[in-house]
Structure formats: structure tokens, C-alpha cells
N, C-alpha and C. Protein backbone atom coordinates (compact mmCIF):
# COMPACT_ATOMS: atom_id res chain seq x y z
N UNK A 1 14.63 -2.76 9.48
CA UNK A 1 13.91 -1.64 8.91
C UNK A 1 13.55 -0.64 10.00
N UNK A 2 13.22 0.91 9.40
CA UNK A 2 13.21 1.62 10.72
C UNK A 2 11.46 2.35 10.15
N UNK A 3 11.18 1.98 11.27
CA UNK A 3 9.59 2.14 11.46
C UNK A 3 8.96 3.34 11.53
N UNK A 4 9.98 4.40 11.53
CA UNK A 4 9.80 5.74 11.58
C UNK A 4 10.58 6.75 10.14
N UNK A 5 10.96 5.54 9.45
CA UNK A 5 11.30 6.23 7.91
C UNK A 5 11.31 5.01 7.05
N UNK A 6 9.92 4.90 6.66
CA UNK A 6 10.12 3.73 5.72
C UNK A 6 10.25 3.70 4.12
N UNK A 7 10.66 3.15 3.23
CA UNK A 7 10.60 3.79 1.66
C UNK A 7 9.00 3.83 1.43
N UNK A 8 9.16 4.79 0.43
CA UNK A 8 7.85 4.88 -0.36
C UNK A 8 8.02 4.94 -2.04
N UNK A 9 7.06 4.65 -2.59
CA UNK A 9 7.01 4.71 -3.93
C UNK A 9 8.82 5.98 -4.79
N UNK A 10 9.02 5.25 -5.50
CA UNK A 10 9.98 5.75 -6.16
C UNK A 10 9.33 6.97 -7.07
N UNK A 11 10.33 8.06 -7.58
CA UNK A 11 9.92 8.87 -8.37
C UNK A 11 10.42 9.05 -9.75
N UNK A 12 10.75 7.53 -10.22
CA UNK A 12 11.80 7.48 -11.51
C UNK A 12 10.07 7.82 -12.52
N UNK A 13 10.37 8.35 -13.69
CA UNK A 13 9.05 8.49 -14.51
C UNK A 13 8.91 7.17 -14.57
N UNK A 14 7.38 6.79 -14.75
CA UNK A 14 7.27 5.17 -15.29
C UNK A 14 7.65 4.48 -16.93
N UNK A 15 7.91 5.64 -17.83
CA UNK A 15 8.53 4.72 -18.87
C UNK A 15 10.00 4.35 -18.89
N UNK A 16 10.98 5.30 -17.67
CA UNK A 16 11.75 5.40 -17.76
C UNK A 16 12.06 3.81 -16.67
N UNK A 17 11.37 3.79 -15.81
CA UNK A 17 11.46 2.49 -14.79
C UNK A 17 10.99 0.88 -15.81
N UNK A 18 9.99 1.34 -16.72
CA UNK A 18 9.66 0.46 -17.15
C UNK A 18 10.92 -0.23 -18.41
N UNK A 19 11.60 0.60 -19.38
CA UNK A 19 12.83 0.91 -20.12
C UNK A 19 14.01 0.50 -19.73
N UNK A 20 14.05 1.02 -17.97
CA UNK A 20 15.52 0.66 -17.89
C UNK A 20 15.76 -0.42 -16.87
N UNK A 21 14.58 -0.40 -15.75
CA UNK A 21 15.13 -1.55 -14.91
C UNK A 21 13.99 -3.05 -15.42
N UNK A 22 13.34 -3.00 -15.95
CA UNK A 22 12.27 -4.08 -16.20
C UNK A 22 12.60 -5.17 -17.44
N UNK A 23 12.52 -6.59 -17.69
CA UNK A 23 12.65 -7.26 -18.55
C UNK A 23 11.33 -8.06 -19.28
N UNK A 24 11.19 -7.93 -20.08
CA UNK A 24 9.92 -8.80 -21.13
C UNK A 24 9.79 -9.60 -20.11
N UNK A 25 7.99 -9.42 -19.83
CA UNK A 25 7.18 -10.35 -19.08
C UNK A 25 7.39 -10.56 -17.86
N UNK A 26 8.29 -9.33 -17.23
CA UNK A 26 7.83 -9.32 -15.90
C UNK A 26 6.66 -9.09 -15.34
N UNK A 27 6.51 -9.76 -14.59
CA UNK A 27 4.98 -9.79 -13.78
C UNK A 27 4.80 -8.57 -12.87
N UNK A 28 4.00 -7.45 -13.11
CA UNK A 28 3.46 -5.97 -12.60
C UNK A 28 1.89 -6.22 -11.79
N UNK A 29 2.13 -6.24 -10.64
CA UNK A 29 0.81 -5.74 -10.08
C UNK A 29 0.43 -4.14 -10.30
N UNK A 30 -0.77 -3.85 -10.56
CA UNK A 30 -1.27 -2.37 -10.47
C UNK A 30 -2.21 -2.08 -9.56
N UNK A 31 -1.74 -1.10 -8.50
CA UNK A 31 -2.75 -0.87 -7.01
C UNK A 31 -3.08 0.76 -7.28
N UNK A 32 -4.33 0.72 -6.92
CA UNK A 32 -4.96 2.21 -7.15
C UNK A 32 -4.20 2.97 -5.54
N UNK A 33 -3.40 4.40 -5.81
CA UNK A 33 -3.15 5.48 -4.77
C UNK A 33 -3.59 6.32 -3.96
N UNK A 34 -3.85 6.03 -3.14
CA UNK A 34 -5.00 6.10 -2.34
C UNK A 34 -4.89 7.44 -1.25
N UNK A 35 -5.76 8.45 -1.93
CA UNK A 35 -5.60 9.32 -0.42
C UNK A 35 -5.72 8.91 0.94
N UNK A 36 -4.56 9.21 2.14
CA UNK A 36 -5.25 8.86 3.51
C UNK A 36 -3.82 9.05 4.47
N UNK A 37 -3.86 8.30 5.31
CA UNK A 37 -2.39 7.91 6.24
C UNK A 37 -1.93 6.74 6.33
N UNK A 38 -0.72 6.68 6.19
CA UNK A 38 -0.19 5.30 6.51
C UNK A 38 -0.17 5.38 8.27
N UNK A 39 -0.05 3.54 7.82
CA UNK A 39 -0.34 3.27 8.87
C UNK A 39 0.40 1.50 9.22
N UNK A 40 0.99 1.42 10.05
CA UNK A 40 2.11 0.04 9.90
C UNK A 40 1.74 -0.60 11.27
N UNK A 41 0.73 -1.53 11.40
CA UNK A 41 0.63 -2.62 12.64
C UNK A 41 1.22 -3.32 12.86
N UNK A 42 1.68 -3.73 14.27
CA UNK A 42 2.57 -4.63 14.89
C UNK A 42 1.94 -5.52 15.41
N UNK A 43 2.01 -6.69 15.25
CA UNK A 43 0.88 -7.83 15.60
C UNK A 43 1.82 -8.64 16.55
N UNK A 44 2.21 -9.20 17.35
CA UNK A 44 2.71 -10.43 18.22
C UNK A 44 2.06 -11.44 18.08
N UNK A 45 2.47 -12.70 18.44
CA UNK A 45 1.83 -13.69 18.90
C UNK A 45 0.09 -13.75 18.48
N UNK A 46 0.11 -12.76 17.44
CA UNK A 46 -1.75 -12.81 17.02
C UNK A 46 -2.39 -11.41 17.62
N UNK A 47 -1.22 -11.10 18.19
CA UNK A 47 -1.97 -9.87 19.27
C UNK A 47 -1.85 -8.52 18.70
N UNK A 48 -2.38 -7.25 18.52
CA UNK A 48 -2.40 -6.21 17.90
C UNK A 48 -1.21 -5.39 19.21
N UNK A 49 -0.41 -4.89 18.86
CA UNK A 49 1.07 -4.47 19.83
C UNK A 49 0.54 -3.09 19.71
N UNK A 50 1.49 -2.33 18.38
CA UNK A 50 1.31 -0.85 18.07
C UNK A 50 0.88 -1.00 16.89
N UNK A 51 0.48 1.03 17.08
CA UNK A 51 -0.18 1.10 15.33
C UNK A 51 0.69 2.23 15.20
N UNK A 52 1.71 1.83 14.21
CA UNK A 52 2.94 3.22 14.36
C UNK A 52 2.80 3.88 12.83
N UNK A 53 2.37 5.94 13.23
CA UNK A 53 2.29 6.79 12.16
C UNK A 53 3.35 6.65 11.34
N UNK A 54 3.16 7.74 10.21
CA UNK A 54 4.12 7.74 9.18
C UNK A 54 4.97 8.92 9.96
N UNK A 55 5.03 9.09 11.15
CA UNK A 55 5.48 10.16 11.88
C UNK A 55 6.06 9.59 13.19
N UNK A 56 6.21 7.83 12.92
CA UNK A 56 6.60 7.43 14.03
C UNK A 56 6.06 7.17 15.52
N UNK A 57 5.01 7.65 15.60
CA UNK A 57 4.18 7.82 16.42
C UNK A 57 3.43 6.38 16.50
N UNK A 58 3.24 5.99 17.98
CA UNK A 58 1.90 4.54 18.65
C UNK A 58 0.86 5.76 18.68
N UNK A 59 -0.12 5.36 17.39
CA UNK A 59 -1.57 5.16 17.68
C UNK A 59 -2.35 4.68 18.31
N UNK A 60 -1.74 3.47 19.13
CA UNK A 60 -2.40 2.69 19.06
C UNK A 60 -4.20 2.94 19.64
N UNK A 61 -3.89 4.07 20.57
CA UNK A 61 -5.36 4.60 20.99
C UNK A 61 -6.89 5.00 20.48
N UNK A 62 -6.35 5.23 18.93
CA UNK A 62 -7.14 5.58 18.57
C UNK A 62 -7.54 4.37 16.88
N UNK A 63 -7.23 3.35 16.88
CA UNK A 63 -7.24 1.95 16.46
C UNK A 63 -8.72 1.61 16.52
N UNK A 64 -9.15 1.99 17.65
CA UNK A 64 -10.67 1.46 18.43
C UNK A 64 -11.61 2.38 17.30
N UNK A 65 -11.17 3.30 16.49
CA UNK A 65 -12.20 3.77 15.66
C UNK A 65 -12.44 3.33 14.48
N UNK A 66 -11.75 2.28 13.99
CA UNK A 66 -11.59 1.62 12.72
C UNK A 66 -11.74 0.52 12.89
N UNK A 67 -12.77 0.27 12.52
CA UNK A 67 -13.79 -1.18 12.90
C UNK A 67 -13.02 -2.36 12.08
N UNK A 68 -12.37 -2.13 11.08
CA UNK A 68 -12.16 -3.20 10.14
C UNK A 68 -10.48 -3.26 10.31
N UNK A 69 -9.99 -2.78 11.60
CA UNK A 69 -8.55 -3.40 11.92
C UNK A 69 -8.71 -4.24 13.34
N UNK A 70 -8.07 -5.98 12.65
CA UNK A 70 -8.55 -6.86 13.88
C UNK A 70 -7.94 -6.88 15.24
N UNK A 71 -7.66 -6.96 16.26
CA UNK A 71 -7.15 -7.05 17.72
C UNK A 71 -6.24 -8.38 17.51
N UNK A 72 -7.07 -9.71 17.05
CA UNK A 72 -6.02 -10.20 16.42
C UNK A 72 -6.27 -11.23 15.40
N UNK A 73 -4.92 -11.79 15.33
CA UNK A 73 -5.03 -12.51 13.55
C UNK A 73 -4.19 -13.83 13.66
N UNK A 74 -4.93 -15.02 13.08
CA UNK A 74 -4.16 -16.21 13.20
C UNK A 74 -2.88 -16.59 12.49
N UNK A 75 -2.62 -16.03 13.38
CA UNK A 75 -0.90 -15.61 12.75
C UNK A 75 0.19 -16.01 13.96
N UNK A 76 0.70 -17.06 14.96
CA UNK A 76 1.75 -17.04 16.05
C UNK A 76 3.11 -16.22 15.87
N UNK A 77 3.50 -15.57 15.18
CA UNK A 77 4.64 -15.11 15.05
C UNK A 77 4.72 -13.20 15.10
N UNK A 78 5.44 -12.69 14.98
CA UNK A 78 5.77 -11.16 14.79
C UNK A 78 6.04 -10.61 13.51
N UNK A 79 4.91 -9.37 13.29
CA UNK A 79 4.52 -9.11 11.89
C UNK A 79 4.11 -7.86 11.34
N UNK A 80 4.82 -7.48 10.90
CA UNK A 80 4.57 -5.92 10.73
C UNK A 80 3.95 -5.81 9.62
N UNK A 81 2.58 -4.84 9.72
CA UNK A 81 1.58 -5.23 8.19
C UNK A 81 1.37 -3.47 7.77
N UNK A 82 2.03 -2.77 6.52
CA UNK A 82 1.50 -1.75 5.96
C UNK A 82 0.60 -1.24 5.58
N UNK A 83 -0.26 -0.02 5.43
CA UNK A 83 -1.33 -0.26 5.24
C UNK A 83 -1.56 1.67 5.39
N UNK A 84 -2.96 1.90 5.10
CA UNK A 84 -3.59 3.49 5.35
C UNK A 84 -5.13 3.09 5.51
N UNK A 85 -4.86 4.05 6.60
CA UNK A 85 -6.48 4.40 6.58
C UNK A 85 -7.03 5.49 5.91
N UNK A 86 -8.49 5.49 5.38
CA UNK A 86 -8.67 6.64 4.14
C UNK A 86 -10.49 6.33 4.66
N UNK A 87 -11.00 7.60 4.26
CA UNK A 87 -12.41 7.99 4.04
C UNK A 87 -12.89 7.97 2.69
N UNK A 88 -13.79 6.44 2.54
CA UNK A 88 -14.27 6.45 1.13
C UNK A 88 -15.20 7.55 0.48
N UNK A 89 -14.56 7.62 -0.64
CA UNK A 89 -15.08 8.24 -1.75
C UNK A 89 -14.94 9.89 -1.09
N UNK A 90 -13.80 10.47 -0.43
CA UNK A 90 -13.78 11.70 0.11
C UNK A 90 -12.11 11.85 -0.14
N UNK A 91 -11.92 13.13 -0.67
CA UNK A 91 -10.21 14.11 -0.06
C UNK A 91 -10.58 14.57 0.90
N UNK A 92 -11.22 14.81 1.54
CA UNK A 92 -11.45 15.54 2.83
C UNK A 92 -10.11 15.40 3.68
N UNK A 93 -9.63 14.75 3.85
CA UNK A 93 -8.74 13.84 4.89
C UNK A 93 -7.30 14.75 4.52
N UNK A 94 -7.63 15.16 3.38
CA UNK A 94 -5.84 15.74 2.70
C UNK A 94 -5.77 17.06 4.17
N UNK A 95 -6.71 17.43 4.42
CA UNK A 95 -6.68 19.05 4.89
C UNK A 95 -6.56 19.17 6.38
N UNK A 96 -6.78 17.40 7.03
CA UNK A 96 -6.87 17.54 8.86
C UNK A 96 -5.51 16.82 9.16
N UNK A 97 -5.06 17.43 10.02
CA UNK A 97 -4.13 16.84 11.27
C UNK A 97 -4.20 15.38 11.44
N UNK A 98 -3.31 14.73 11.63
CA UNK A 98 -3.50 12.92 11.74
C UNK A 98 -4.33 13.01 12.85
N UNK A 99 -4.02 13.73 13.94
CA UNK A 99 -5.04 13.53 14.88
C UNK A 99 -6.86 13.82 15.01
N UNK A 100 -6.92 14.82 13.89
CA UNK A 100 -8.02 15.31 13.66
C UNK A 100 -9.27 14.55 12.58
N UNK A 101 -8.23 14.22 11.78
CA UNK A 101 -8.50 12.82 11.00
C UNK A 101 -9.51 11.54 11.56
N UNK A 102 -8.45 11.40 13.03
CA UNK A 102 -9.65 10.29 13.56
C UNK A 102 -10.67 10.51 14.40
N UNK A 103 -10.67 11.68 14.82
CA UNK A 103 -11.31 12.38 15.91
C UNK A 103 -12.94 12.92 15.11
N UNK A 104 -12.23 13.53 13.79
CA UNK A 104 -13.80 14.44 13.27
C UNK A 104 -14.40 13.26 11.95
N UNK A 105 -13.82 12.32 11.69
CA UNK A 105 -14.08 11.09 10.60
C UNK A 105 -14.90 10.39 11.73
N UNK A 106 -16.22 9.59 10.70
CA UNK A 106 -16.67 8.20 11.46
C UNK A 106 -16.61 7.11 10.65
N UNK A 107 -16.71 7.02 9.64
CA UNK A 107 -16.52 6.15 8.43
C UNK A 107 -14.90 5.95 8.40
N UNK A 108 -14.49 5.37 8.43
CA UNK A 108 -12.77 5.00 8.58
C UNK A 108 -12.43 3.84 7.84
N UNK A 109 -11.57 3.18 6.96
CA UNK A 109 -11.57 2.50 6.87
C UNK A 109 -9.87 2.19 6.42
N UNK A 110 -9.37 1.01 7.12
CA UNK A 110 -8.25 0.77 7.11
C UNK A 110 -7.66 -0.42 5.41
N UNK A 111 -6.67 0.07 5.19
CA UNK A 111 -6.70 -0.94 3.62
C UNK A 111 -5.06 -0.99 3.44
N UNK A 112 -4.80 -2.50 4.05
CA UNK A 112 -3.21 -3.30 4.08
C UNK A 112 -2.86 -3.65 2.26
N UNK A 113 -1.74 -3.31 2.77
CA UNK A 113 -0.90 -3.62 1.23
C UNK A 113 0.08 -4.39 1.18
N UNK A 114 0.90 -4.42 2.51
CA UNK A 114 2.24 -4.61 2.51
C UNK A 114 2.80 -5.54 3.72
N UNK A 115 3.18 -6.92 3.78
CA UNK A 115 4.02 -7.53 4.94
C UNK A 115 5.15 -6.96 4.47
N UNK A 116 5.48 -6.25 5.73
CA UNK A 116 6.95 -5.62 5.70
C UNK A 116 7.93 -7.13 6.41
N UNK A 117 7.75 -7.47 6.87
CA UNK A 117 8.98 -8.38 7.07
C UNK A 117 8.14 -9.42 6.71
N UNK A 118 8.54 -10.12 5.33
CA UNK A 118 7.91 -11.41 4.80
C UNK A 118 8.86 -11.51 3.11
N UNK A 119 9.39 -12.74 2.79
CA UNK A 119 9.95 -13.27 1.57
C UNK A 119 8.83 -13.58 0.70
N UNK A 120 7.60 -13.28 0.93
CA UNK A 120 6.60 -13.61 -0.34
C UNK A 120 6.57 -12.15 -1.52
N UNK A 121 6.28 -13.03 -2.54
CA UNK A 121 5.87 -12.10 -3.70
C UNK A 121 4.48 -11.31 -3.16
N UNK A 122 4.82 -9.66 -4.15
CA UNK A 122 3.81 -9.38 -4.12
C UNK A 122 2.48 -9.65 -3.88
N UNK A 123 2.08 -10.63 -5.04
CA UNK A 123 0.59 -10.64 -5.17
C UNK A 123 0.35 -12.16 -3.78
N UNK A 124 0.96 -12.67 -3.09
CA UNK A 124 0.99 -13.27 -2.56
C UNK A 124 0.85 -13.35 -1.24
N UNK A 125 2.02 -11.82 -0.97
CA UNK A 125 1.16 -10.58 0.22
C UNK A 125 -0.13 -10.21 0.46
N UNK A 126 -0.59 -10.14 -0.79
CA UNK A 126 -1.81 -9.50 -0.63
C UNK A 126 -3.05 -10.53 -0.09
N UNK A 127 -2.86 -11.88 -0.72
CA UNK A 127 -3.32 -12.95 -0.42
C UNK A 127 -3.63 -13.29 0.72
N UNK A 128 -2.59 -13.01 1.68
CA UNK A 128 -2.01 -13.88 2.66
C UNK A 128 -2.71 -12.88 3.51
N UNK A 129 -2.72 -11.50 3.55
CA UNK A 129 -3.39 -10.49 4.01
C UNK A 129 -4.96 -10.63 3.99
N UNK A 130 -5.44 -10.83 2.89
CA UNK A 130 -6.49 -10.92 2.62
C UNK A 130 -7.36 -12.48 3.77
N UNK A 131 -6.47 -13.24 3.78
CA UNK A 131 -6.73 -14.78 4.33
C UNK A 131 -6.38 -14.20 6.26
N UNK A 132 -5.75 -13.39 6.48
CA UNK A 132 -6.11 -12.33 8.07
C UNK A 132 -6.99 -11.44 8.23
N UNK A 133 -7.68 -11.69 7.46
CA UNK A 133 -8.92 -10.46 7.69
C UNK A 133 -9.07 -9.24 7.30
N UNK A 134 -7.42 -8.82 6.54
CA UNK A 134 -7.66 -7.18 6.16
C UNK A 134 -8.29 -6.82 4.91
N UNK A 135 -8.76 -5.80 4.77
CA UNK A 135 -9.52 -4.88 3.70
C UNK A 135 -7.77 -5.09 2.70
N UNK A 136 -7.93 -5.02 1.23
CA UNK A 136 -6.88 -5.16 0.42
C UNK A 136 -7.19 -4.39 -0.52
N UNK A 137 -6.22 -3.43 -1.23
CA UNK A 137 -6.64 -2.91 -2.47
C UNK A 137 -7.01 -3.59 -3.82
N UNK A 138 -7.89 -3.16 -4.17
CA UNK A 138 -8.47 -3.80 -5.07
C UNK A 138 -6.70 -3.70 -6.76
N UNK A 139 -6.77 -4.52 -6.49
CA UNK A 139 -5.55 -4.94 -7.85
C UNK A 139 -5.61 -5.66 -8.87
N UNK A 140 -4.74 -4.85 -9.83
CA UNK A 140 -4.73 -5.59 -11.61
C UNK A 140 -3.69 -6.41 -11.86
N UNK A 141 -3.49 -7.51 -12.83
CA UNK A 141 -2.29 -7.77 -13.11
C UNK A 141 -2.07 -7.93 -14.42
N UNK A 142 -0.96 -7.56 -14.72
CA UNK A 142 -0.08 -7.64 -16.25
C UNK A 142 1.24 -7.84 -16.49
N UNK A 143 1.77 -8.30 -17.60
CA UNK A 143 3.33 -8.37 -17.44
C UNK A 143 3.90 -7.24 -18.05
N UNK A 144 5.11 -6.87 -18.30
CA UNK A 144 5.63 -5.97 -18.89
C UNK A 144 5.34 -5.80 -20.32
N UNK A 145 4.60 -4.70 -20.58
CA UNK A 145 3.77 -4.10 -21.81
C UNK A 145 3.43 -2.86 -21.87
N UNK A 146 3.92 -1.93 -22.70
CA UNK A 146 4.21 -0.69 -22.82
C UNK A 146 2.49 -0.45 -23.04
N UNK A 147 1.88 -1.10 -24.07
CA UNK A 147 0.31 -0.88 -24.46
C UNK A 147 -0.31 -1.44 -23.33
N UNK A 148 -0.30 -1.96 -22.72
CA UNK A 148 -1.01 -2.60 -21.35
C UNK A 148 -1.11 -1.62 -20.58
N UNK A 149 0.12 -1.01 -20.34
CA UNK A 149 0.35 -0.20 -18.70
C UNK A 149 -0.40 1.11 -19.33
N UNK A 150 -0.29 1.23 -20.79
CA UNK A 150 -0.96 2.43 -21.01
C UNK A 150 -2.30 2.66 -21.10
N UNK A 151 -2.85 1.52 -21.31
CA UNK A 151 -4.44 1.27 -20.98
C UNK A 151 -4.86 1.32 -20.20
N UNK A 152 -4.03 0.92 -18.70
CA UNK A 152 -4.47 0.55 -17.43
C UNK A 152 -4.67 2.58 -16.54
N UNK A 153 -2.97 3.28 -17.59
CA UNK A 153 -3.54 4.57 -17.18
C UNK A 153 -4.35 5.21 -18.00
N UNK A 154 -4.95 5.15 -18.80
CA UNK A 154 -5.67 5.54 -19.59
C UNK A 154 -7.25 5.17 -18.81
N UNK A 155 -7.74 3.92 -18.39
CA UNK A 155 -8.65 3.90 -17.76
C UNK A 155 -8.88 4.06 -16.35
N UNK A 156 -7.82 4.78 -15.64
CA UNK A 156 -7.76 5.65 -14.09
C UNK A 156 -7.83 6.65 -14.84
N UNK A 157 -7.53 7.41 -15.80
CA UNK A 157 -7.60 8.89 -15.88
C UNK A 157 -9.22 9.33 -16.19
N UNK A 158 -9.57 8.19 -16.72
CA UNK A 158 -11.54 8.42 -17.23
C UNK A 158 -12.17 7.95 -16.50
N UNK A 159 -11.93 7.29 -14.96
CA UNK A 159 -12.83 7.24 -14.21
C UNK A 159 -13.16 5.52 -14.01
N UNK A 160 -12.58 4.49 -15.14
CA UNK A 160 -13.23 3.41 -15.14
C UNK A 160 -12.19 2.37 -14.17
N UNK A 161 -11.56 2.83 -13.35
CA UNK A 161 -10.24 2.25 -12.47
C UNK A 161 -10.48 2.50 -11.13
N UNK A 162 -10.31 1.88 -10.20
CA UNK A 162 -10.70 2.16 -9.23
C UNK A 162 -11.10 3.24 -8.81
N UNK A 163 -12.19 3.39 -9.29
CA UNK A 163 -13.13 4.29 -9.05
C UNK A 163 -13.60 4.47 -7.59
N UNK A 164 -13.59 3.33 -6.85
CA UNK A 164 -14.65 3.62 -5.42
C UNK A 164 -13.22 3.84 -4.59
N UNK A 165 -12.41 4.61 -5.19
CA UNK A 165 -11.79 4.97 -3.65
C UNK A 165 -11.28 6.47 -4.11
N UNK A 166 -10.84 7.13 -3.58
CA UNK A 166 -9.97 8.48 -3.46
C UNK A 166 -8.89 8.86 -3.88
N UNK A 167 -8.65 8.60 -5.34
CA UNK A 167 -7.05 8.17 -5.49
C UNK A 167 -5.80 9.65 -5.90
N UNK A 168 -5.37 9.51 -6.13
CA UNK A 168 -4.45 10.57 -6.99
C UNK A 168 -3.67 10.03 -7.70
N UNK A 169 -3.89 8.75 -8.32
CA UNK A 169 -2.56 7.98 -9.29
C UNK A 169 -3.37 6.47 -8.91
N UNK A 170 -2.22 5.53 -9.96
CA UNK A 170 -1.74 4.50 -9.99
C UNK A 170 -0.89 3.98 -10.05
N UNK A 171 -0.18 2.62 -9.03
CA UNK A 171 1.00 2.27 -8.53
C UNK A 171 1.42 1.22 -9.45
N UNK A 172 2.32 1.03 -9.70
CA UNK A 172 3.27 -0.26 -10.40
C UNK A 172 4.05 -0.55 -9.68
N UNK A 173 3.84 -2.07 -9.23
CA UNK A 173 5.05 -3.04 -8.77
C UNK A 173 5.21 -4.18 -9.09
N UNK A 174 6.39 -4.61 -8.88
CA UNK A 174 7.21 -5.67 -9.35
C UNK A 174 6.62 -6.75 -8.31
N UNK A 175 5.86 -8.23 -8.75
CA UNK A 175 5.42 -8.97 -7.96
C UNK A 175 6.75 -10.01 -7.57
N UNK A 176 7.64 -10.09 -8.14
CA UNK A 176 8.85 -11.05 -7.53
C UNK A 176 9.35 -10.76 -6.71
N UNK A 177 9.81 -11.24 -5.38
CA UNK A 177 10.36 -10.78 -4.34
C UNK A 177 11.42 -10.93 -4.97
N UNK A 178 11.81 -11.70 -5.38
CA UNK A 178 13.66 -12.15 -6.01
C UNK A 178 14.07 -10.97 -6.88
N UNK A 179 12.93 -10.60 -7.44
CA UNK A 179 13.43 -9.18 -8.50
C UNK A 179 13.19 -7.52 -7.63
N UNK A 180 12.45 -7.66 -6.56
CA UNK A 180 12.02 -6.72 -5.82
C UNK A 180 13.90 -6.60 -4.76
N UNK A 181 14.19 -7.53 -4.63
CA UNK A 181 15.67 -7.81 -3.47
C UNK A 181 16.69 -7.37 -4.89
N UNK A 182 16.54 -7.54 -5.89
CA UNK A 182 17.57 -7.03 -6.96
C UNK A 182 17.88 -5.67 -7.65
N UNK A 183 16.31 -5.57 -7.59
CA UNK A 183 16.16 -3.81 -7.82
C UNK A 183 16.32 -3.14 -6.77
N UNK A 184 16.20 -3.42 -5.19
CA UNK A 184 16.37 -2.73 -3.92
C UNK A 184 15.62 -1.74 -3.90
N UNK A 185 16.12 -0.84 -2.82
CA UNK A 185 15.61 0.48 -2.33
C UNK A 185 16.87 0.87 -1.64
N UNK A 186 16.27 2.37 -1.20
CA UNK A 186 17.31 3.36 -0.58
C UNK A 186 16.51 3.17 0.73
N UNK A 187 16.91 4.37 1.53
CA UNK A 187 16.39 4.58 2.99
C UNK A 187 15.26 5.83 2.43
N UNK A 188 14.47 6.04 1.26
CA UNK A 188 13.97 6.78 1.00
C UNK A 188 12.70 6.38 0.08
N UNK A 189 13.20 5.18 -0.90
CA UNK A 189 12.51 5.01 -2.08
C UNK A 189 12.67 3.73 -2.69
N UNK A 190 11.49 2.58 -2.95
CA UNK A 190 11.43 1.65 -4.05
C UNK A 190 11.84 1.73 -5.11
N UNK A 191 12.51 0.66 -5.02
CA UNK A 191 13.16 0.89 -6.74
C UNK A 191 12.50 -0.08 -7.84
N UNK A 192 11.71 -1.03 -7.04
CA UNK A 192 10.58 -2.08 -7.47
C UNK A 192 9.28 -1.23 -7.38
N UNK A 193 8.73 0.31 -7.51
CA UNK A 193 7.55 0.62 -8.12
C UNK A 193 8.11 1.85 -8.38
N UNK A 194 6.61 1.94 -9.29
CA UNK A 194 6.30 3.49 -9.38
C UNK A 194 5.15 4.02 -9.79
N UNK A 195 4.79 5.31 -9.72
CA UNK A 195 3.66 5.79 -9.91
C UNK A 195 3.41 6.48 -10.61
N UNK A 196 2.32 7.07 -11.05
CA UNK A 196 1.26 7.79 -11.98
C UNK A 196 0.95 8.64 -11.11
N UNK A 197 0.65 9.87 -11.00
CA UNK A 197 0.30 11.08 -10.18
C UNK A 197 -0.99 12.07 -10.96
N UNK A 198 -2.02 12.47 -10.21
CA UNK A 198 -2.80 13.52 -11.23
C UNK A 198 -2.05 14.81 -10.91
């Protein structure tokens, strides 16, 4: 994988993702979209390496302002963990420079989603994340259900959905790794989610 262009959320509409690539009772995690920056840590041997932008760029310098990303994690192996940092309950963040971002913010807070190199399911990632110490998005689960998924946007659009963070949407993904490796991606885009946008 290249660390300086990684996929992001697909832009197929969601009934159309849900219609054409999805089968009765697939298992859908739903993660609230979170204003902020990505942000992809390199851990070694337990050890915090780099913190590489969505611009390719080692942060790693400025790491020391985000209290809730660990130095290290009981983990012996090499591990690349996805993730953004975002200012709760603020857009503010849409309008500064990545660099300005960490410089004029004091409240910071970092929130992992993703082992990029790992064979676990979804919701299993998150787990496993959660059991290293990181902040995790708060997540729903359902299987494939046209009235489900529409409830779930129906209650982000009124406020009753993850509410305590900054969002602009809600994400749908496919929790099977086996179905996530079947649906693929490009060098651009998941073909195992998609999103809701305001």
C-alpha cells in the first residue's frame, strides 16, 4: 500500500452500493464522518515510528500535542493504524492549514478506525484498536436492510446519531474481510463502503 495515496470512502450512491454489490444479511458497520485530518501511525516493535499526513508528510513532531496518541502499544510487530485527528464538537478545523490546525488547536483529539495491514474483520479492528489504547468511533451495527440503513440516516440527519462529534455524513462498511478482499478497491476508492454526505 502507498502511504501517500491511500483509498477513501467510495462515491457509488448508497442504494445503489447497497442493490448491486451487497447480499441479504450482510453484516454493515455504521461509523459517524468525521470532520478533521487523517492521519496513519507507524508503530514498530510497540514503538511510535511516523505519523504520515494525508499529504504524505512525517508529522511526527507535532504528535506531542495530542495527548490521546500512545508512544507505544503492546503490540511486537509492524503496524500501520488509520485514523484523524478532529476538534470536538467544532468545523473550525475545515478552514486552517494542517499545520495551523495543530499549532492554533489545544483540545485535539486523535480517533483510529482502521489497521491498514491486518486480515481482521471490520468490527474486530476496531476492537483490537480499542484493546491498544486508541480513542474509536463510536459505531452501529446492522445487516443488510433497506429500512434499517434508512433509520440509521434518518437519525444523523435530526441530530440523534452521533451527535458529540463534527460530522458531515455517515459511513457504511462491509465488516467481512473475506467480502471487503472481494469487493476490492482501486488506487482511489473502497468498494466495501460508502457514504451519506450533508
Amino acid at each position: 500500500f502507498n502511504l501517500e495515496k491511500l483509498p477513501v470512502i467510495g462515491k457509488k450512491n448508497y442504494n445503489e452500493w447497497l442493490h448491486s454489490d451487497l447480499l441479504p444479511n450482510t453484516r454493515i458497520i455504521i461509523e459517524p464522518s468525521i470532520y478533521g485530518f487523517s492521519l496513519v501511525l507507524e508503530f514498530d516493535d510497540g514503538s511510535l515510528k511516523r505519523a504520515i499526513s494525508k499529504y504524505g508528510k512525517d508529522t511526527r513532531n507535532l504528535i506531542d500535542l495530542i495527548d490521546n496518541i500512545p508512544q507505544r502499544i503492546p503490540l511486537n510487530k509492524n503496524i500501520y493504524i488509520r485514523g484523524l485527528v478532529y476538534i470536538p464538537q467544532s468545523k473550525v478545523g475545515l478552514n486552517l492549514s494542517f499545520n495551523d490546525y495543530f499549532i492554533k488547536q489545544k483540545e485535539l483529539i486523535y480517533c483510529a478506525f482502521q489497521i491498514i495491514n491486518s486480515d481482521l474483520n471490520h468490527f474486530s479492528e476496531l476492537s483490537q484498536l480499542h484493546k491498544l489504547g486508541f480513542i474509536i468511533p463510536e459505531n452501529e451495527c446492522t445487516k443488510y436492510n433497506v429500512n434499517e440503513i434508512e433509520l440509521y440516516i434518518s437519525l444523523w440527519r435530526n441530530g440523534k446519531l452521533f451527535a458529540q462529534y463534527p460530522t458531515n455524513g455517515i459511513i457504511f462498511k462491509v465488516n467481512s474481510r473475506k467480502l471487503q478482499k472481494i469487493l476490492g478497491e482501486t488506487n482511489n476508492h473502497f468498494n466495501w463502503a460508502t457514504a451519506i454526505r450533508s
